[in-house]
Protein backbone atom coordinates (compact mmCIF):
# COMPACT_ATOMS: atom_id res chain seq x y z
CA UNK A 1 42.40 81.05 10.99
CA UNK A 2 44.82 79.56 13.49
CA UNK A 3 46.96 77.02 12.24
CA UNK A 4 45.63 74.64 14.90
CA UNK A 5 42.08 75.10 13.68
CA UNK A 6 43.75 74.37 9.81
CA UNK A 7 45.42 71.31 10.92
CA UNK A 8 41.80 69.76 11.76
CA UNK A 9 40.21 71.04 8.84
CA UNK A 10 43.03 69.23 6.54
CA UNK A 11 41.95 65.60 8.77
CA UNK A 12 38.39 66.25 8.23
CA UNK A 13 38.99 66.61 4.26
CA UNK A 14 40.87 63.71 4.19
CA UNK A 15 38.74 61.70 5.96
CA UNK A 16 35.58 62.29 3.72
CA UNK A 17 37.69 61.74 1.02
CA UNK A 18 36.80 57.86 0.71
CA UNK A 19 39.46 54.62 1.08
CA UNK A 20 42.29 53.92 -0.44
CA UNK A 21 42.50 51.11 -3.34
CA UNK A 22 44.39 49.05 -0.52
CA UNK A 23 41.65 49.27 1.71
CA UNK A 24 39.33 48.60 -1.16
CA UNK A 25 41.17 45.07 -2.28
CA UNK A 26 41.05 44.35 1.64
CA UNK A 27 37.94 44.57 2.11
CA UNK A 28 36.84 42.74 -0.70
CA UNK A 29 39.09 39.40 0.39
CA UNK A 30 37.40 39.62 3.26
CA UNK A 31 33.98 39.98 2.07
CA UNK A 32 35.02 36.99 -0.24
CA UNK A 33 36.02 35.08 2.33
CA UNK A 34 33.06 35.60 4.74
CA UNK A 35 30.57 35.19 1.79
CA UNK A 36 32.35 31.69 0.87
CA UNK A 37 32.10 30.52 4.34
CA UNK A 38 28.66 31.22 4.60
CA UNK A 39 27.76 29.60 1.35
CA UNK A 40 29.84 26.37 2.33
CA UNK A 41 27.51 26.62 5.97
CA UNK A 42 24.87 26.68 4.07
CA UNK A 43 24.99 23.99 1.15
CA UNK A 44 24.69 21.15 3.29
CA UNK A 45 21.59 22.54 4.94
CA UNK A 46 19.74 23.15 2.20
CA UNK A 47 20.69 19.46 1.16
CA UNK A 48 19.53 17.63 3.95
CA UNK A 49 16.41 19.86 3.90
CA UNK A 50 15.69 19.05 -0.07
CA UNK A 51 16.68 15.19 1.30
CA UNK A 52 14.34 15.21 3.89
CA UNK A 53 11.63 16.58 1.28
CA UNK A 54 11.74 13.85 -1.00
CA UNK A 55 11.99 11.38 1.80
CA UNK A 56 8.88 12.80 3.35
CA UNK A 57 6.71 13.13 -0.22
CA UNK A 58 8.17 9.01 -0.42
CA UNK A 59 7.34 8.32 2.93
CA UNK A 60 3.94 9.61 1.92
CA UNK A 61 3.58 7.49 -0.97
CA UNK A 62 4.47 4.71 0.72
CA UNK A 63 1.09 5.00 3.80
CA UNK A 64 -0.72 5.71 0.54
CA UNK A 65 0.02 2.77 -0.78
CA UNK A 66 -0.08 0.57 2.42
CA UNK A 67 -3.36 2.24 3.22
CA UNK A 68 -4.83 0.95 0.01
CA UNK A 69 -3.43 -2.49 0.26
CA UNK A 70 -4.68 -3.06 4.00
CA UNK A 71 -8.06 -2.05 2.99
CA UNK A 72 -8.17 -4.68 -0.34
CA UNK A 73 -6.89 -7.21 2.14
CA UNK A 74 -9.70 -6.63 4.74
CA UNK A 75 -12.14 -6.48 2.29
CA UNK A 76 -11.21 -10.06 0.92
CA UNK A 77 -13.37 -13.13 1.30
CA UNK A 78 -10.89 -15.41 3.17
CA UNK A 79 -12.71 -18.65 4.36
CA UNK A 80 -9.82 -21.67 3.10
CA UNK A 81 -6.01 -22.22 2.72
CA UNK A 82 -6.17 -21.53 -0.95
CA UNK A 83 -8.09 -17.79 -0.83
CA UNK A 84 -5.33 -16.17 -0.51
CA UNK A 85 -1.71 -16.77 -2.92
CA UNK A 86 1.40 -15.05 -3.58
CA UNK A 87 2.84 -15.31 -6.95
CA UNK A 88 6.48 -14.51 -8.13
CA UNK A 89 6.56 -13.46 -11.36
CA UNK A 90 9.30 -11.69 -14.15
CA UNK A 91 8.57 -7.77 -14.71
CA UNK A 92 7.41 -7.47 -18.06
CA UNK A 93 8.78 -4.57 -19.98
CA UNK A 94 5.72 -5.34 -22.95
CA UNK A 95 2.58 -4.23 -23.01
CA UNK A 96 1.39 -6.92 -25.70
CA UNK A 97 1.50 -9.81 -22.94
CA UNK A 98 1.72 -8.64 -19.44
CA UNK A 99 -0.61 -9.63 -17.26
CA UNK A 100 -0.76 -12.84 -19.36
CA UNK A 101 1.92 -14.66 -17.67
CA UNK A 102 0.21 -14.23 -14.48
CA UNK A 103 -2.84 -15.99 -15.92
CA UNK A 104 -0.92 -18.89 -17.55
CA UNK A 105 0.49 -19.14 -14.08
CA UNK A 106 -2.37 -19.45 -12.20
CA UNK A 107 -3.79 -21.76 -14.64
CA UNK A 108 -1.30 -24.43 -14.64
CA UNK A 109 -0.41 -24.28 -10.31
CA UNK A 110 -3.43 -25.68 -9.21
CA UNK A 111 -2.27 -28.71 -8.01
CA UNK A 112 1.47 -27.12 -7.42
CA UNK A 113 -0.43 -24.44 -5.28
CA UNK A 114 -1.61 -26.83 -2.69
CA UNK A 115 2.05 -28.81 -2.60
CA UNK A 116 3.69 -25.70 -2.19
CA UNK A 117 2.30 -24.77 1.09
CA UNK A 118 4.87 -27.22 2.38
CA UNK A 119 7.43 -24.41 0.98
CA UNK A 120 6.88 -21.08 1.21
CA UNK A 121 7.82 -18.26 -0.86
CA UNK A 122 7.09 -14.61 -1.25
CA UNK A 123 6.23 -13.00 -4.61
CA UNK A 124 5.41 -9.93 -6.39
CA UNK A 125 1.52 -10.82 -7.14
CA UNK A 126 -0.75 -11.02 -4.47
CA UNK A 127 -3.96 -12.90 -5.29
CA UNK A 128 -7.20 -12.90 -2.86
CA UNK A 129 -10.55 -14.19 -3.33
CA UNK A 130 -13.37 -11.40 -3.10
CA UNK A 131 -16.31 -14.04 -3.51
CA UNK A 132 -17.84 -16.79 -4.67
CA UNK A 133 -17.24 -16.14 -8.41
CA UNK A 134 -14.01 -13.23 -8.50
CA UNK A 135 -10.51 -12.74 -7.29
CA UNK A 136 -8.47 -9.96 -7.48
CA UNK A 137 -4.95 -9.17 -8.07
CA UNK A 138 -2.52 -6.46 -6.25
CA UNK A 139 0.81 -6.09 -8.21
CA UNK A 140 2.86 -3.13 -9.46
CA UNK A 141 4.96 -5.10 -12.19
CA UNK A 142 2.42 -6.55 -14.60
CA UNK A 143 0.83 -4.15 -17.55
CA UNK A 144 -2.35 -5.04 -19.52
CA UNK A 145 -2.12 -7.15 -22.31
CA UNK A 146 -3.25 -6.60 -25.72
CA UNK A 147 -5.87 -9.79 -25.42
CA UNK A 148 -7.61 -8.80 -22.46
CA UNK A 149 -7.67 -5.55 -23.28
CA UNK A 150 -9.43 -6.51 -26.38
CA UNK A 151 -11.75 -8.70 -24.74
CA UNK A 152 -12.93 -6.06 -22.47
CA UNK A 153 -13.52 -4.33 -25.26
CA UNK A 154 -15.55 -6.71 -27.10
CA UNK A 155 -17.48 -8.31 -24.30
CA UNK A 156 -18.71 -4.65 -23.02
CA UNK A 157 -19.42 -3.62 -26.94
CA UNK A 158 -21.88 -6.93 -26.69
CA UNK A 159 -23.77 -6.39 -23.55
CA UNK A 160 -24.12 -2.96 -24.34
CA UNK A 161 -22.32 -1.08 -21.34
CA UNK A 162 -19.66 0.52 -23.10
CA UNK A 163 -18.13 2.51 -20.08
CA UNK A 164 -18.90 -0.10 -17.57
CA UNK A 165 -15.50 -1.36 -17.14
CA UNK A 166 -12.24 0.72 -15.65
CA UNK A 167 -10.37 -0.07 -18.59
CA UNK A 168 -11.56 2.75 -20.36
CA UNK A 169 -10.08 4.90 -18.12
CA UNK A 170 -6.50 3.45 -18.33
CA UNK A 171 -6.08 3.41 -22.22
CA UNK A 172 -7.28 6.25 -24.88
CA UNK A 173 -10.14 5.90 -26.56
CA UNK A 174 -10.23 4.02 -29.95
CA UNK A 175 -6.76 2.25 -29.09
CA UNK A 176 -6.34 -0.34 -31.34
CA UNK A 177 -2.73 -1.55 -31.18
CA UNK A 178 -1.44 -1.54 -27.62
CA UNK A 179 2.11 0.17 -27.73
CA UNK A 180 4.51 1.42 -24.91
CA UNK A 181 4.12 4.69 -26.52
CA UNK A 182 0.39 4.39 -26.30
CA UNK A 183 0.10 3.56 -22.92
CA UNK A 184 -0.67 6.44 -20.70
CA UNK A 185 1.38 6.51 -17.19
CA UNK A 186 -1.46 5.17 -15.48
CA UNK A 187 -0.98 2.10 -16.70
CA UNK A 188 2.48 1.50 -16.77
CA UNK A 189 4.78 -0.80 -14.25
CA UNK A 190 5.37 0.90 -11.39
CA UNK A 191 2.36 1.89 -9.79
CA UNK A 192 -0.40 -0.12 -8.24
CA UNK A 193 -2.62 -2.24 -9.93
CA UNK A 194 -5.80 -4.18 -8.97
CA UNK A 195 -7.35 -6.62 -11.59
CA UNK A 196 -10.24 -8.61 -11.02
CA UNK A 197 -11.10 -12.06 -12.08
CA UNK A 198 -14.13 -14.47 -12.58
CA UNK A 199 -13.04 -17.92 -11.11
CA UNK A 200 -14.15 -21.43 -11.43
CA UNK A 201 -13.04 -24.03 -8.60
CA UNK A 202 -11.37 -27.14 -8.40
CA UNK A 203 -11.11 -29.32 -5.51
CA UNK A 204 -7.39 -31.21 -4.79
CA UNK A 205 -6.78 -33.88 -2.34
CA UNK A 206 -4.09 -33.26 0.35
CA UNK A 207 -4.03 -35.38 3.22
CA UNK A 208 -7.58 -37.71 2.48
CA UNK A 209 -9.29 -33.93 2.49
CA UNK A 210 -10.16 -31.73 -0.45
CA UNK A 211 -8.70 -28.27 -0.65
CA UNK A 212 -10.68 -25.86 -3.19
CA UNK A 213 -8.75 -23.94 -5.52
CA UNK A 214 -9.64 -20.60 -7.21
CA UNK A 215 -8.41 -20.00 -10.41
CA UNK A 216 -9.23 -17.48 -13.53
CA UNK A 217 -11.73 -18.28 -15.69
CA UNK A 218 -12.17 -14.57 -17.33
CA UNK A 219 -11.04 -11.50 -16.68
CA UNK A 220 -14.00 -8.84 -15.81
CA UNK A 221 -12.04 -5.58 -14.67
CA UNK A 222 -8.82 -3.33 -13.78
CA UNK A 223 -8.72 -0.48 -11.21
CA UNK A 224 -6.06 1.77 -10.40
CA UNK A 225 -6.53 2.77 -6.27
CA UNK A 226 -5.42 6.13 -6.73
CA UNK A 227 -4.01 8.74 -9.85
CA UNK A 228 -0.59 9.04 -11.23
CA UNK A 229 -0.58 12.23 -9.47
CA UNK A 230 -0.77 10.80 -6.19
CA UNK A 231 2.85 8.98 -6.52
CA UNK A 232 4.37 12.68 -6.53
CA UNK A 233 6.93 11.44 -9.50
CA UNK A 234 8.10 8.46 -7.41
CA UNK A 235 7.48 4.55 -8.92
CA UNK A 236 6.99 2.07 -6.40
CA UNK A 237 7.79 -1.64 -5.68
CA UNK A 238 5.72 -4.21 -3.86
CA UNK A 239 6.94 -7.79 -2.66
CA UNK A 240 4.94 -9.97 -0.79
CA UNK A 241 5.52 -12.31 2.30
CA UNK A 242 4.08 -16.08 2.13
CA UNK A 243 0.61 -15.82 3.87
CA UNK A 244 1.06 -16.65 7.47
CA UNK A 245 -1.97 -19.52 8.19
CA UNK A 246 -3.84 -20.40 11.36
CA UNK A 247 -5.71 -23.61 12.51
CA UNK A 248 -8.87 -23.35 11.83
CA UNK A 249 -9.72 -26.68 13.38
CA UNK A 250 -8.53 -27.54 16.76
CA UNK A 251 -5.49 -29.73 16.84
CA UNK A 252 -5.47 -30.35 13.83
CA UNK A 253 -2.43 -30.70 11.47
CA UNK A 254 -4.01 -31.06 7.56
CA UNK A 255 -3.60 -28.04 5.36
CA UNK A 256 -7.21 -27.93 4.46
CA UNK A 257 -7.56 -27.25 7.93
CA UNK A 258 -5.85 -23.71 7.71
CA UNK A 259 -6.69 -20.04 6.77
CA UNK A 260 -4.54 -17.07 5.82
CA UNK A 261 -4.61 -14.43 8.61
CA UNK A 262 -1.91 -12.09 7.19
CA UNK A 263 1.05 -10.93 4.72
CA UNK A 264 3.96 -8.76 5.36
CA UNK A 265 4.38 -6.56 1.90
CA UNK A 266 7.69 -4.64 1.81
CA UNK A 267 6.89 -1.16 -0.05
CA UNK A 268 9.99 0.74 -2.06
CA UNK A 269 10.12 4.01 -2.95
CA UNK A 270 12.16 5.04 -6.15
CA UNK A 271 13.08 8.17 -7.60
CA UNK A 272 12.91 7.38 -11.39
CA UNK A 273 10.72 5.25 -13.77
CA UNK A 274 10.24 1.44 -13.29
CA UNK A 275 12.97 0.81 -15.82
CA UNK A 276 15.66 2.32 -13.48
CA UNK A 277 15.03 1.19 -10.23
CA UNK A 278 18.14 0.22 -8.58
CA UNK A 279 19.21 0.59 -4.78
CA UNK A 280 20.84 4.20 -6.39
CA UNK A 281 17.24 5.61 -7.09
CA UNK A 282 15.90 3.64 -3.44
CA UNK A 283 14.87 6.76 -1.47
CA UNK A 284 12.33 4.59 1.12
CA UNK A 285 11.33 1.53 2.08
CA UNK A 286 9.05 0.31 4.80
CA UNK A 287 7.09 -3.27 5.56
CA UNK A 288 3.32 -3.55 6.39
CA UNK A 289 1.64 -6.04 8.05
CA UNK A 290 -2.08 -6.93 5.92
CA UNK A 291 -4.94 -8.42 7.59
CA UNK A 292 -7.66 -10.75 5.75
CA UNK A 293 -10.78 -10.56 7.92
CA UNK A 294 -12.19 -14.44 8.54
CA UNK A 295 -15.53 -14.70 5.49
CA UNK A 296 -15.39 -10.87 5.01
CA UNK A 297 -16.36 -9.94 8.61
CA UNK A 298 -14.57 -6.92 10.32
């Protein structure tokens, strides 16, 4: 063999031979370094895309939500000044008294009602007359009490219709002492609530005119619009805009002579349980605008 044709035998041998430890550590700083920069590229966009996830499942919640409310509002029997209220009320944390507070309320406003259309205020209870004889209630804050729960109960046990009320589909079966343990998620604050009431009337004078007011006489029924599953793990929040009120009589200025024609409810979005709602767990928030058809006409 001639020694050039050795010399290129020796390269090729050492050449197939592998790398040294020193290109070995090399390579694997800069492997280290590449793979680091990609990860810290790519953190942040998988953050905002799990951010814009949630906000879209909340955003989703929220036309849910508004979807139901415009259609209880257009579906209302609006005809005077007093068909329509919005109540303010504490968020019971209790399920033995609840919606209880709201009835005590409406029972002793009557005459405050009326007087209070001078000064409007937003609540958390929206109240709107369905007919002659029932209202309903739209609230996310108020659980069932014990009492009317148990007067469901009895009063369907007595006419014999013992799965004619929604009730039975909020609590379990056989439920005898309402706790917070007991309560299934259906039921508890946070979600949206209709509850319907039998009313009796009584008229108030305001300016030489009287002004019929709607107020509970017993309470008949509770739906929920839609499951627990629909609110994709998210708890809500509903707050309600004074009525705004038109004229129903031409130039005139009395209160008797005004109906609601809509409410602004502001809709929040949280990302834990109604006890820990805070601007921290706030992931969206939007307003609706709620329409009450004039005598239930579309």
């Amino acid at each position: 063999m001639r020694f050039w044709e050795r010399g290129i035998s020796k390269k090729k041998y050492r050449a197939n031979g592998g790398f040294t430890l020193v290109e070995l550590i090399v390579s694997m700083a800069l492997t280290a370094i590449l793979a680091t920069a990609v990860a810290s590229l790519m953190f942040p966009v998988v953050s905002i895309f799990l951010n814009m996830q949630k906000l879209s499942r909340a955003q989703m919640v929220a036309d849910t939500v508004t979807d139901a409310l415009r259609k209880e509002c257009a579906s209302a029997y609006v005809t005077g000044v007093m068909d329509v209220r919005v109540f303010d009320l504490p968020n019971p944390t209790k399920a033995t008294f609840g919606d209880q507070t709201m009835l005590n309320q409406m029972l002793q406003e009557k005459e405050a009602a009326v007087a209070g259309l001078d000064n409007p205020t937003g609540g958390n209870v929206l109240v709107l007359r369905i007919n002659e004889g029932y209202e309903k209630a739209l609230y996310w804050n108020v659980g069932i009490s014990t009492k009317n729960y148990k007067d469901l109960l009895t009063s369907d046990y007595k006419i014999g219709l013992v799965t004619s009320k929604a009730v039975y589909r909020l609590f379990p079966k056989g439920t005898d002492n309402l706790t917070d343990e007991k309560m299934p998620m259906e039921t508890r604050p946070g979600y949206l609530h209709c509850a319907y009431y039998a009313t009796t009337v009584q008229n108030v004078k305001r300016d030489e005119k009287d002004i019929a007011v709607y107020y509970p006489g017993e309470t008949y029924d509770y739906t929920n619009p839609f499951t627990v599953a629909a609110y994709n793990g998210f708890t809500v929040s509903i707050t309600y805009s004074e009525p705004v009120y038109e004229t129903v009589v031409k130039d005139s200025t009395f209160v008797a002579d005004k109906r609601p024609v809509c409410v602004t409810a502001t809709i929040k979005v949280y990302e834990s349980d109604y006890a820990k709602q805070s601007e921290d767990t706030l992931v969206y928030s939007r307003e609706a605008v709620l329409c009450f058809a004039e005598d239930n006409k579309r």
